[in-house]
Protein backbone atom coordinates (compact mmCIF):
# COMPACT_ATOMS: atom_id res chain seq x y z
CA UNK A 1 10.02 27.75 -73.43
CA UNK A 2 7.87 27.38 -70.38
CA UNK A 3 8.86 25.20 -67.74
CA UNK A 4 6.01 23.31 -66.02
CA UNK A 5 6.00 22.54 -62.21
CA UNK A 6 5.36 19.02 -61.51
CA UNK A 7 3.48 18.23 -58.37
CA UNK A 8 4.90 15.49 -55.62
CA UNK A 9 3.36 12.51 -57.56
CA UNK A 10 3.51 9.93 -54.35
CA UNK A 11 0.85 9.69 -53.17
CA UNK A 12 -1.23 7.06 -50.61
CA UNK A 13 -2.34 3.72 -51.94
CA UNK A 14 -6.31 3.80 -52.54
CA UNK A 15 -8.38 6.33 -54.41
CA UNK A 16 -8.06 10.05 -53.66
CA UNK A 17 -9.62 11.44 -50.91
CA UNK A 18 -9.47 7.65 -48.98
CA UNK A 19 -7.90 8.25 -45.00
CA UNK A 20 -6.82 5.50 -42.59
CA UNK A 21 -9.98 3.23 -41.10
CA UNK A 22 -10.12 3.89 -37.73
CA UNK A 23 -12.19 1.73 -35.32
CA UNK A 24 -15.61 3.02 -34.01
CA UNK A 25 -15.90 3.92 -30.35
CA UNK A 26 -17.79 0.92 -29.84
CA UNK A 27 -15.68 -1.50 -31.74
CA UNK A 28 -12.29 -0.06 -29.88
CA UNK A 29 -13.63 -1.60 -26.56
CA UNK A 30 -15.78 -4.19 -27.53
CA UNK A 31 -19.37 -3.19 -26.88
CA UNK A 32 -21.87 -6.10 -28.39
CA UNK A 33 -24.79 -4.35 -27.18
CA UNK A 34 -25.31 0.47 -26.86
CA UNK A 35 -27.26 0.67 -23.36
CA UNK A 36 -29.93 2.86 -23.44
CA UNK A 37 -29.23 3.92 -19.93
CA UNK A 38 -25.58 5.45 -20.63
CA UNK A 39 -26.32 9.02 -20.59
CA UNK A 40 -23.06 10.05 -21.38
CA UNK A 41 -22.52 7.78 -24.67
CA UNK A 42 -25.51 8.61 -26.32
CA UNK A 43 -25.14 12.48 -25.68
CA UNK A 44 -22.04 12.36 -27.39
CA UNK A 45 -23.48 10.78 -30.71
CA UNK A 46 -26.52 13.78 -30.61
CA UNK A 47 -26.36 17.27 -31.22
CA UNK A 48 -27.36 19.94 -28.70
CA UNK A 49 -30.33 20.31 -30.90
CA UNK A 50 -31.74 16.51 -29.97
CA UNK A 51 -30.46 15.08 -33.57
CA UNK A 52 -28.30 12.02 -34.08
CA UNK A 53 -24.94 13.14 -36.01
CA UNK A 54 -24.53 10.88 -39.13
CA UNK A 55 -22.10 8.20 -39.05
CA UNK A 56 -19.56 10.10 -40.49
CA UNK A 57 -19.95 12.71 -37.88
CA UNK A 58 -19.71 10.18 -35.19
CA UNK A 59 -17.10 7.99 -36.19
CA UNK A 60 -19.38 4.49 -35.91
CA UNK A 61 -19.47 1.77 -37.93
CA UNK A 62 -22.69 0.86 -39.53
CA UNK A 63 -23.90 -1.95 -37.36
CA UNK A 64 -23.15 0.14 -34.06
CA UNK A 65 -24.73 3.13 -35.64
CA UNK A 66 -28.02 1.15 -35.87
CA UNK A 67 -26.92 -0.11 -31.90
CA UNK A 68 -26.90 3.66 -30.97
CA UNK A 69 -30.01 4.59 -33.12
CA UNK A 70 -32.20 2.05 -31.56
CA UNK A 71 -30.47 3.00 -27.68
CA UNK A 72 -31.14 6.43 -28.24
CA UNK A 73 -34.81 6.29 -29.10
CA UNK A 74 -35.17 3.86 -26.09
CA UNK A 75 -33.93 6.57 -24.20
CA UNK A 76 -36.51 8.52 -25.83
CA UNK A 77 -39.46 6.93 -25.31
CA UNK A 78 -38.48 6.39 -21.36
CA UNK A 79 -38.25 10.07 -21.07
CA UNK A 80 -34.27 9.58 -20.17
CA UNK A 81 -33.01 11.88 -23.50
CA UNK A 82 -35.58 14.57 -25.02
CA UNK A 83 -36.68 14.53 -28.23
CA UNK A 84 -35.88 17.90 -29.11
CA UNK A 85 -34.42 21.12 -27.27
């Protein structure tokens, strides 16, 4: 006879694959509105290439991702970030 190894069947509530929700940076200290003028946000949430990471790259929540989007092509257009490197 064969024996068969059983794996560790506990396992987190929620489908497989799911993680903890964590809070966006924005949400954590209560930012209503992205300023287009803080440099050092927005370079955080773009790649050294001049591209936006996704919001599972950045950790946002969908309504601050579309905060960020629309401060970072503000930023843009005033010639404060570049469009590409």
């Amino acid at each position: 006879m064969q024996t068969v190894q059983r794996r560790n069947t506990r396992r987190k509530p929620g489908f497989p694959g799911s993680r903890d929700q964590t809070q966006c940076r924005f949400c954590r200290n209560r930012v209503k509105y992205v300023d287009y003028k803080d440099l050092d946000t927005l370079q955080k949430l773009l790649t050294n290439r001049g591209k936006i990471y996704s919001r599972k790259r950045s950790g946002n929540c969908a309504s601050c991702q579309r905060k960020a989007k629309k401060a970072i092509k503000r930023a843009r257009y005033i010639a404060l970030l570049p469009f590409t490197t």
